[in-house]
C-alpha atoms as a PDB file:
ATOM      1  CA  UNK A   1       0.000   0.000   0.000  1.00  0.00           C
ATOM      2  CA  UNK A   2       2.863   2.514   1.053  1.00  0.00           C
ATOM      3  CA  UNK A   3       4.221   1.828  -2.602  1.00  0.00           C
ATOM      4  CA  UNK A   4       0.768   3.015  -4.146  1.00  0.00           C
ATOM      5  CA  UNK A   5       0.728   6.079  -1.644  1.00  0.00           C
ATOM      6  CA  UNK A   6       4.293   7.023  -2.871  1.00  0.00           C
ATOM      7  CA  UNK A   7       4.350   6.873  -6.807  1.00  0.00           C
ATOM      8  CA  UNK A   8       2.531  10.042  -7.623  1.00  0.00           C
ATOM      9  CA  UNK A   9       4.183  11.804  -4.656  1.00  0.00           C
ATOM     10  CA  UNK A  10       7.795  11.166  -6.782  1.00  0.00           C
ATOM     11  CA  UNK A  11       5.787  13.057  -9.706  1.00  0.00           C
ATOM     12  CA  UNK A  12       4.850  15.770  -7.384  1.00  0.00           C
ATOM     13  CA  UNK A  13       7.896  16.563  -5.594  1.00  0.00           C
ATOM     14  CA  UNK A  14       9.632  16.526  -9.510  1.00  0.00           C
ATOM     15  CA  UNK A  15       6.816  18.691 -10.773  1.00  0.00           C
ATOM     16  CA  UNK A  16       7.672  21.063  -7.441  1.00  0.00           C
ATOM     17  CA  UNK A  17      11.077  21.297  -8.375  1.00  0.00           C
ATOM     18  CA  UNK A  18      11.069  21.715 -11.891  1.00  0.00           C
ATOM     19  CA  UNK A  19       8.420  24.253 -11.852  1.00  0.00           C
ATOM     20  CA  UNK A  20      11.118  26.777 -10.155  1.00  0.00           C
ATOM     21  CA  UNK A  21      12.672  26.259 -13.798  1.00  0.00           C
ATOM     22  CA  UNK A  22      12.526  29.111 -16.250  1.00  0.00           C
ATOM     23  CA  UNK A  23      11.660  26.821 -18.993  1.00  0.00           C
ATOM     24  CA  UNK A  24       7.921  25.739 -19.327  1.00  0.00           C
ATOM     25  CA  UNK A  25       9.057  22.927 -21.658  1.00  0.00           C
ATOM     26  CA  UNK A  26      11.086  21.499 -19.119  1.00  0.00           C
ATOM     27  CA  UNK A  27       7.903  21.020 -16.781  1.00  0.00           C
ATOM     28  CA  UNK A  28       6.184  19.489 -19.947  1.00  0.00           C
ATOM     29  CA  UNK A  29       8.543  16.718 -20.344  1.00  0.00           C
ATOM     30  CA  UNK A  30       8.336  16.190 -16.877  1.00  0.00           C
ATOM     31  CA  UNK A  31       4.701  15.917 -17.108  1.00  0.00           C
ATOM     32  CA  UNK A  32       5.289  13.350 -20.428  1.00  0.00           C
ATOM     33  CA  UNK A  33       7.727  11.500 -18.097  1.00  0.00           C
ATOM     34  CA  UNK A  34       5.607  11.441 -15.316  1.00  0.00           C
ATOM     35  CA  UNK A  35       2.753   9.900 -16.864  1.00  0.00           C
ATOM     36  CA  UNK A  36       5.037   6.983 -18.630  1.00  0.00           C
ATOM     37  CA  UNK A  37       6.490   6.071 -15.680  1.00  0.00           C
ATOM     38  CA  UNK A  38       3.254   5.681 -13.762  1.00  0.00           C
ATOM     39  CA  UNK A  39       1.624   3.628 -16.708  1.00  0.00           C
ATOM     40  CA  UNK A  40       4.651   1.077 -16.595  1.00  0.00           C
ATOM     41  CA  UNK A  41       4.868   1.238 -13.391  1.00  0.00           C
ATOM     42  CA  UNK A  42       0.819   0.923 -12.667  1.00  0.00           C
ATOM     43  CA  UNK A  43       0.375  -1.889 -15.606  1.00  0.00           C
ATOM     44  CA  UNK A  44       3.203  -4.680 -13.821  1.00  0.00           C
ATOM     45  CA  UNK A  45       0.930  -4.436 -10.932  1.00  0.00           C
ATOM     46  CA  UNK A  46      -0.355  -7.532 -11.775  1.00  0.00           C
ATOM     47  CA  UNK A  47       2.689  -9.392 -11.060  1.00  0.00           C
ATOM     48  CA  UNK A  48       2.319  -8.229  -7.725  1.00  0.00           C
ATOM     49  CA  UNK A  49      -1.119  -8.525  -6.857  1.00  0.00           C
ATOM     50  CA  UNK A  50      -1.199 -12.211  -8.739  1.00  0.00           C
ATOM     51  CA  UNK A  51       1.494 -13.488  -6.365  1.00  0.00           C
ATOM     52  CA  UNK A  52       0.579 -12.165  -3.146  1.00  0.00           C
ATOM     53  CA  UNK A  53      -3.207 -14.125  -2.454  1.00  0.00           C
ATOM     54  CA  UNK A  54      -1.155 -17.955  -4.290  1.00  0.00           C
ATOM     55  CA  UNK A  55       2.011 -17.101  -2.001  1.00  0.00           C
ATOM     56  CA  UNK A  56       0.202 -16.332   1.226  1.00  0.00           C
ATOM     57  CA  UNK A  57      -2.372 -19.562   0.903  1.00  0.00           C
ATOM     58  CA  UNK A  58       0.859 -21.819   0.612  1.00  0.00           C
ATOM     59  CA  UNK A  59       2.555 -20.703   2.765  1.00  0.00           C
ATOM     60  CA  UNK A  60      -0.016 -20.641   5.706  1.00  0.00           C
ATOM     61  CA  UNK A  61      -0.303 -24.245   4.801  1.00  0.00           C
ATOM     62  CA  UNK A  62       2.862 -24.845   4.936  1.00  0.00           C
ATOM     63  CA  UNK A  63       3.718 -25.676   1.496  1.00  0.00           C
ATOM     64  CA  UNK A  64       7.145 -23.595   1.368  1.00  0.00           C
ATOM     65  CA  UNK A  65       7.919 -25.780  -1.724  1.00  0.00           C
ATOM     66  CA  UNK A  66       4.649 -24.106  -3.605  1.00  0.00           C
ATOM     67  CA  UNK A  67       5.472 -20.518  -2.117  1.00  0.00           C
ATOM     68  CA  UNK A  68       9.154 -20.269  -3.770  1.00  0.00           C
ATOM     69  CA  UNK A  69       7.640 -22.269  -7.008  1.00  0.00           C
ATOM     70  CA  UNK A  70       5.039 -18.770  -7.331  1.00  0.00           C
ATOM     71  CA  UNK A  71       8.442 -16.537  -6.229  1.00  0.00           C
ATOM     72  CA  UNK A  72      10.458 -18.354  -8.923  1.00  0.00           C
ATOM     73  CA  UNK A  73       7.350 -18.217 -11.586  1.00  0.00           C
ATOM     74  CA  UNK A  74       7.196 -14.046 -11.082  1.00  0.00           C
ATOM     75  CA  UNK A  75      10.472 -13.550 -10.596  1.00  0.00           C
ATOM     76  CA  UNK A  76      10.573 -15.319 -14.005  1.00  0.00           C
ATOM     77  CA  UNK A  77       7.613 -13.121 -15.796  1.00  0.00           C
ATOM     78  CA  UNK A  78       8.890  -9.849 -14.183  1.00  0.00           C
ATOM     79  CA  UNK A  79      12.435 -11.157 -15.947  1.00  0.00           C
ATOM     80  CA  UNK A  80      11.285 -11.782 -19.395  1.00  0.00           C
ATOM     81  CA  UNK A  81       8.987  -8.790 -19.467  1.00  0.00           C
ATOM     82  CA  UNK A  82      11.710  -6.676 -18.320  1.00  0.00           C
ATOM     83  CA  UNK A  83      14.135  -7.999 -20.992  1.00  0.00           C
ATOM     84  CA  UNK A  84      11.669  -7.160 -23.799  1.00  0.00           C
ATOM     85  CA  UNK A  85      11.098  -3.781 -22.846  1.00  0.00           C
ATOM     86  CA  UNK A  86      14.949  -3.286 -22.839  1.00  0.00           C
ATOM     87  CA  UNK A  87      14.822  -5.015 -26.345  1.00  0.00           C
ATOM     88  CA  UNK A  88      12.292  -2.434 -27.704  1.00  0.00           C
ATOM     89  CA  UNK A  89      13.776   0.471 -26.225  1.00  0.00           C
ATOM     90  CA  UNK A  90      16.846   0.150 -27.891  1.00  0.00           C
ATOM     91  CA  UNK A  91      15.155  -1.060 -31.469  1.00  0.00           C
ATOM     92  CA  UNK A  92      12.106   1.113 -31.609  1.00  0.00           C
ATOM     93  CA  UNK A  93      12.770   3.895 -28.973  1.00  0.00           C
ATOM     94  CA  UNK A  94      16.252   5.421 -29.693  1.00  0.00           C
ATOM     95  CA  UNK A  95      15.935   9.437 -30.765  1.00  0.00           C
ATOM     96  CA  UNK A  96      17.190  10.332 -33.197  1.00  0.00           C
ATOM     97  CA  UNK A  97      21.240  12.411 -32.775  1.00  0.00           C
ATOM     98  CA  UNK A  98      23.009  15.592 -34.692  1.00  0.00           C
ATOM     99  CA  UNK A  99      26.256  14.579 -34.639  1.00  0.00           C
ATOM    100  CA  UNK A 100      27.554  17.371 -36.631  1.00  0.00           C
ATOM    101  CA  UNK A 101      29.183  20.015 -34.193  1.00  0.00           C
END
């Protein structure tokens, strides 16, 4: 829950310091910035909320072998997913340079 609380309070203490900026378009792409971090961050929440119910039940059973086999199957997803994003990033999401100084 504290995680949830403290997201958009990153995004507003950035906007508070950027907006002492003279540059409005600095406080835009803060804004942009802002919002694409919360959608990643908002849209894995799944992983976390999927794991938590299966890992408690097993392990207030006692089934410690079940509870690290749910660990090890997120840890897993949260891997792949996180490698793919990387993978796009770099092929899909790289601006473009002026090299010419």
């Amino acid at each position: 829950m504290l995680s949830n609380v403290t997201v958009p309070l990153v995004g507003a203490t950035d906007t508070i310091v950027m907006g002492h900026q003279p540059d409005a378009a600095l406080l835009a792409g803060l804004g942009l910035g802002t919002g694409v971090f919360n959608l990643a961050f908002f849209s894995f929440n799944f992983l976390r909320m999927g794991t938590t119910g299966p890992a408690a039940q097993a392990a207030g059973a006692g089934n410690m072998a079940e509870a690290r086999a749910i660990l090890y199957r997120a840890l897993g997803l949260a891997m792949l997913i996180g490698m793919a994003l990387v993978a796009v990033s770099y092929t899909h999401l790289t601006l473009p340079t002026n090299r010419e100084v």
